[in-house]
C-alpha atoms as a PDB file:
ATOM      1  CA  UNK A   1      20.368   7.819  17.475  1.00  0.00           C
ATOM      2  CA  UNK A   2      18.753   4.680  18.827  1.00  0.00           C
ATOM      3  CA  UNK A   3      15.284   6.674  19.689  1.00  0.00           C
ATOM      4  CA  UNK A   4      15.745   7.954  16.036  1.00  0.00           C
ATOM      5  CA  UNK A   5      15.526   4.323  15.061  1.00  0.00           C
ATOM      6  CA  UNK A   6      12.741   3.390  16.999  1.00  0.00           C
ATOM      7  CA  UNK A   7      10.783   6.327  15.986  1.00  0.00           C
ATOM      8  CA  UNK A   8      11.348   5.620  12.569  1.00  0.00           C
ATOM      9  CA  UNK A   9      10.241   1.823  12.660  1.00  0.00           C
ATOM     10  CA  UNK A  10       7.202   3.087  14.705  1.00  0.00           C
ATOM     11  CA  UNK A  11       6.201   5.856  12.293  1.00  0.00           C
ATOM     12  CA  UNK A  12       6.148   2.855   9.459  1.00  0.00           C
ATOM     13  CA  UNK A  13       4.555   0.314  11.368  1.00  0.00           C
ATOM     14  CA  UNK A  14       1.743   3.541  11.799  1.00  0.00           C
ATOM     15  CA  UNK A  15       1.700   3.815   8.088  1.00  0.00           C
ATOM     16  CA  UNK A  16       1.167   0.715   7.182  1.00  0.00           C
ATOM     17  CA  UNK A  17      -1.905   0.507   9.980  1.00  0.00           C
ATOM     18  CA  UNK A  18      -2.936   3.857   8.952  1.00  0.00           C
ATOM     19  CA  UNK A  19      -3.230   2.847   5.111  1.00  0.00           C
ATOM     20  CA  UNK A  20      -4.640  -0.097   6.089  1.00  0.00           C
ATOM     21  CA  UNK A  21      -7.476   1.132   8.364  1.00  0.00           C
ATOM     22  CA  UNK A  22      -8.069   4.022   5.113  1.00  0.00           C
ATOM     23  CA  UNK A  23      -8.304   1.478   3.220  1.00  0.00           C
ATOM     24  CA  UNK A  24     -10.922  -0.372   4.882  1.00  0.00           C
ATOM     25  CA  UNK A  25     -12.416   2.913   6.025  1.00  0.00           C
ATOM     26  CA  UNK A  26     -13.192   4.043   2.161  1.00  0.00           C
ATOM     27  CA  UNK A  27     -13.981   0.797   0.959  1.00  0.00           C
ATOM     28  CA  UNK A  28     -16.857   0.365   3.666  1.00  0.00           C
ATOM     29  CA  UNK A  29     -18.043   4.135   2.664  1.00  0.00           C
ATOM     30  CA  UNK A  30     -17.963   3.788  -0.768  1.00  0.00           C
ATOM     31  CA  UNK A  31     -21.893   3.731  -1.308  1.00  0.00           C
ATOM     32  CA  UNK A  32     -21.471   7.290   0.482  1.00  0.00           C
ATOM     33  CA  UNK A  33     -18.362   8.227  -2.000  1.00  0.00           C
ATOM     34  CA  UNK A  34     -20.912   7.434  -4.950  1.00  0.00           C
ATOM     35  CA  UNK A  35     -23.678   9.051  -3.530  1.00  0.00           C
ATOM     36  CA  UNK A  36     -21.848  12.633  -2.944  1.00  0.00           C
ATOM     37  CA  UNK A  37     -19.719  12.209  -6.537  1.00  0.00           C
ATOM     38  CA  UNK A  38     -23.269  11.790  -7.903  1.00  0.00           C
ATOM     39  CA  UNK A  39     -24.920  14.773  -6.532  1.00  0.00           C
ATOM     40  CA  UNK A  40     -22.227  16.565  -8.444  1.00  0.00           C
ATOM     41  CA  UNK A  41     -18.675  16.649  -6.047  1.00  0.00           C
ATOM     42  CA  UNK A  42     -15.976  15.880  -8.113  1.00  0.00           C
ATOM     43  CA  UNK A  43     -13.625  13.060  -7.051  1.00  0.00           C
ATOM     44  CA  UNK A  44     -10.827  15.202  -6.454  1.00  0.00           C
ATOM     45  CA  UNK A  45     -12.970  17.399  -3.728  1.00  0.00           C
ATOM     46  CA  UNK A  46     -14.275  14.096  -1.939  1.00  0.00           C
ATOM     47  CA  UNK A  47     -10.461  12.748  -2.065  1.00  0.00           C
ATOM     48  CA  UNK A  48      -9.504  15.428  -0.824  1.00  0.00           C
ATOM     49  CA  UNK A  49     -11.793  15.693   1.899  1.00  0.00           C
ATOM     50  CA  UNK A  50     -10.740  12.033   2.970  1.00  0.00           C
ATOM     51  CA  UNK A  51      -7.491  13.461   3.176  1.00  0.00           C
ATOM     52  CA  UNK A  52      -8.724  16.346   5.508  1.00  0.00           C
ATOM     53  CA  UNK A  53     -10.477  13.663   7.262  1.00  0.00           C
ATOM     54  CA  UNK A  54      -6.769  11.969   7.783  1.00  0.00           C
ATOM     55  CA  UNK A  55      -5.093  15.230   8.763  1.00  0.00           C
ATOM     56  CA  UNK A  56      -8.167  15.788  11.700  1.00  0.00           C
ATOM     57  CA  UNK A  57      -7.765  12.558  13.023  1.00  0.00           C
ATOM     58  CA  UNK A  58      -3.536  12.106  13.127  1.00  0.00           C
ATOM     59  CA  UNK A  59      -2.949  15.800  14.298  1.00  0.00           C
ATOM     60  CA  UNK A  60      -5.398  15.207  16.972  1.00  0.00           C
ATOM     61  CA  UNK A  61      -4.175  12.528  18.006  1.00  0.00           C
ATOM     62  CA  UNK A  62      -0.217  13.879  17.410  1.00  0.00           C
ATOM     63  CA  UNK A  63      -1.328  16.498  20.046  1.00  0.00           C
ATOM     64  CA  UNK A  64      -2.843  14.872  22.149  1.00  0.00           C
ATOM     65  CA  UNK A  65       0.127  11.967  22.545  1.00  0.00           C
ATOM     66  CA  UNK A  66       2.360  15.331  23.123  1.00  0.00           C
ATOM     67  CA  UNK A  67       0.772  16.543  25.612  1.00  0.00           C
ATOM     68  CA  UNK A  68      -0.099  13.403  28.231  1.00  0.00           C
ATOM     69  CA  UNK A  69       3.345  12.489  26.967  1.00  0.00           C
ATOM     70  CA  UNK A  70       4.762  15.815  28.239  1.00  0.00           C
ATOM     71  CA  UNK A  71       2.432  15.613  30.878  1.00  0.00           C
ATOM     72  CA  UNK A  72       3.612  12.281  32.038  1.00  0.00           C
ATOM     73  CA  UNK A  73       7.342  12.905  31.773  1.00  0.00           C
ATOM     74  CA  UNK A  74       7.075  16.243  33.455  1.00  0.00           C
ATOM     75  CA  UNK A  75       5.019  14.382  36.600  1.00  0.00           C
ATOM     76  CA  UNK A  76       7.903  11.753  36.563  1.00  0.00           C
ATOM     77  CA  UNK A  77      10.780  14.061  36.520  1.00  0.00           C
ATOM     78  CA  UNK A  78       9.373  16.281  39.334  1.00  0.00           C
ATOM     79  CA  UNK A  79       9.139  12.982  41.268  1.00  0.00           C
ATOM     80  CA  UNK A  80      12.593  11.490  40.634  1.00  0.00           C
ATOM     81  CA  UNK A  81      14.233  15.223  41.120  1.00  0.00           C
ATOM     82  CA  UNK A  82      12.383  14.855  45.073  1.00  0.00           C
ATOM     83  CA  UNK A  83      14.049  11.828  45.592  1.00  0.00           C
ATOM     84  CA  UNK A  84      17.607  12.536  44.755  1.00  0.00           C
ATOM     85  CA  UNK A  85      17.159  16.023  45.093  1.00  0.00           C
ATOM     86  CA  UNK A  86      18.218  17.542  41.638  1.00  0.00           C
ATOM     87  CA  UNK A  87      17.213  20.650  40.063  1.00  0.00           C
ATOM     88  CA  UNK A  88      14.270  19.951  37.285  1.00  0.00           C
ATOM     89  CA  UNK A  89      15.666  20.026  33.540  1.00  0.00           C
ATOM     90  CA  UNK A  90      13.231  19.401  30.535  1.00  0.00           C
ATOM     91  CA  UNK A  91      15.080  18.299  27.538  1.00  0.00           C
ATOM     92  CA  UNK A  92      12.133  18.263  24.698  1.00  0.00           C
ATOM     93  CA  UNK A  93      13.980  16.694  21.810  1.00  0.00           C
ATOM     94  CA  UNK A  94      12.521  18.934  19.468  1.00  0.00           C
ATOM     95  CA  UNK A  95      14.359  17.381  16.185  1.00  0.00           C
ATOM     96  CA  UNK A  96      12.807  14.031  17.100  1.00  0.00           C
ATOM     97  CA  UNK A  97       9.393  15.361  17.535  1.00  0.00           C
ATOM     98  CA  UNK A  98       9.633  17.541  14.155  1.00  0.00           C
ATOM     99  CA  UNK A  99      10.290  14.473  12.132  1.00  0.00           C
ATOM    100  CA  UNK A 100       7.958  12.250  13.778  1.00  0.00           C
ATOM    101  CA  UNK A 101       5.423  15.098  12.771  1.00  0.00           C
ATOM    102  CA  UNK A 102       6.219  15.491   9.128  1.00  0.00           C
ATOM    103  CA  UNK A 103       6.490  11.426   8.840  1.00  0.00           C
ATOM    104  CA  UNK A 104       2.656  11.988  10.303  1.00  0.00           C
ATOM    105  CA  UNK A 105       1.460  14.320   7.801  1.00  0.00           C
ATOM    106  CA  UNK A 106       2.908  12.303   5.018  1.00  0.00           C
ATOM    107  CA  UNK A 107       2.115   9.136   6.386  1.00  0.00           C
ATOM    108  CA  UNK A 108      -1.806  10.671   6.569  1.00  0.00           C
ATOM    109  CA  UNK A 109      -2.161  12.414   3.310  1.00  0.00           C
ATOM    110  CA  UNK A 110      -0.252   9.349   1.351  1.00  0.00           C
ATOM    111  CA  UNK A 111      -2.230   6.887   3.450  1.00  0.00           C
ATOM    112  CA  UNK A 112      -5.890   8.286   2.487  1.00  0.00           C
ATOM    113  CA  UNK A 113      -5.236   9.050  -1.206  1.00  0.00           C
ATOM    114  CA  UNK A 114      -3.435   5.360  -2.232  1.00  0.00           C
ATOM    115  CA  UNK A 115      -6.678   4.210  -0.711  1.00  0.00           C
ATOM    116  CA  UNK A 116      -8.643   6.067  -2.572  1.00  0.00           C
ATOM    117  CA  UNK A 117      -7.136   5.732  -5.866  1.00  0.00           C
ATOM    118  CA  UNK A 118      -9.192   2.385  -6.537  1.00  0.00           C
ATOM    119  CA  UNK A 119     -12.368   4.282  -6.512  1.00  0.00           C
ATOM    120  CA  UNK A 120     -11.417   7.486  -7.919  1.00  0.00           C
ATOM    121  CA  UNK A 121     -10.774   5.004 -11.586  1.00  0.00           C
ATOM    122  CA  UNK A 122     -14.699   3.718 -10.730  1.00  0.00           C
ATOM    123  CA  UNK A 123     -18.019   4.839 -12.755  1.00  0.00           C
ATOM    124  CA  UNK A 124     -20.536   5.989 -10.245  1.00  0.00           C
ATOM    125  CA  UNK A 125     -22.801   3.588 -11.336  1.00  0.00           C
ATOM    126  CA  UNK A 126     -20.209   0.660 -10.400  1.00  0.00           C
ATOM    127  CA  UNK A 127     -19.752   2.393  -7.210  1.00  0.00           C
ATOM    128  CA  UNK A 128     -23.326   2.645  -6.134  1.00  0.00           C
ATOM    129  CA  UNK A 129     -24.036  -1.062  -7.462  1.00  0.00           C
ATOM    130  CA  UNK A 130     -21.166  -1.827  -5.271  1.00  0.00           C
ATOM    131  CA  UNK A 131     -19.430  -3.787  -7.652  1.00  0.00           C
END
């Protein structure tokens, strides 16, 4: 229950940060947001493809944790269980590491369209003035 807890505070603090860093991510593109909506993308297809943007960057990332994580506990096990001579058990706690993975996904697709929203209400023209 307590890792529950703890995931859950870290998976908001990651949202927050994650929004944040979107945030400043589409407001320092947004000449490049203009640009593509004026050559005739529509500003649900570039939202969207912030949001793909978000999903390639916190799944790769989500796997990657896993596996040094599993990586890393594995090589620590294997090294306890020579010293005191125990069999080797891997408990995966599978429930934790579903939610923490959902909480992702939201936490990525919420994340990049909130920060998009301010420019998606923008004329192109007030977008490539940069006002």
């Amino acid at each position: 229950l307590v890792f529950y807890a703890i995931a859950l505070f870290a998976i908001l603090l990651c949202t927050f940060m994650l929004w944040l860093s979107f945030t400043a991510n589409i407001n320092s593109n947004a000449w490049e947001f203009g640009v593509v909506r004026s050559i005739g993308l529509n500003v649900d297809a570039v939202i969207r493809a912030y949001i793909y943007e978000a999903l390639c960057l916190v799944l790769s990332g989500f796997t990657l944790g896993t596996i040094s994580g599993l990586l890393v506990g594995v090589t620590l096990a294997l090294q306890f269980n020579l010293f005191f001579e125990m069999p080797f058990m891997l408990e995966f706690p599978g429930l934790l590491f579903f939610v923490c993975f959902l909480l992702t996904v939201f936490a990525a697709v919420g994340g990049s369209y909130y920060a998009s929203i301010p420019l998606k209400k923008k004329r192109i023209a007030s977008i490539l003035k940069g006002s």
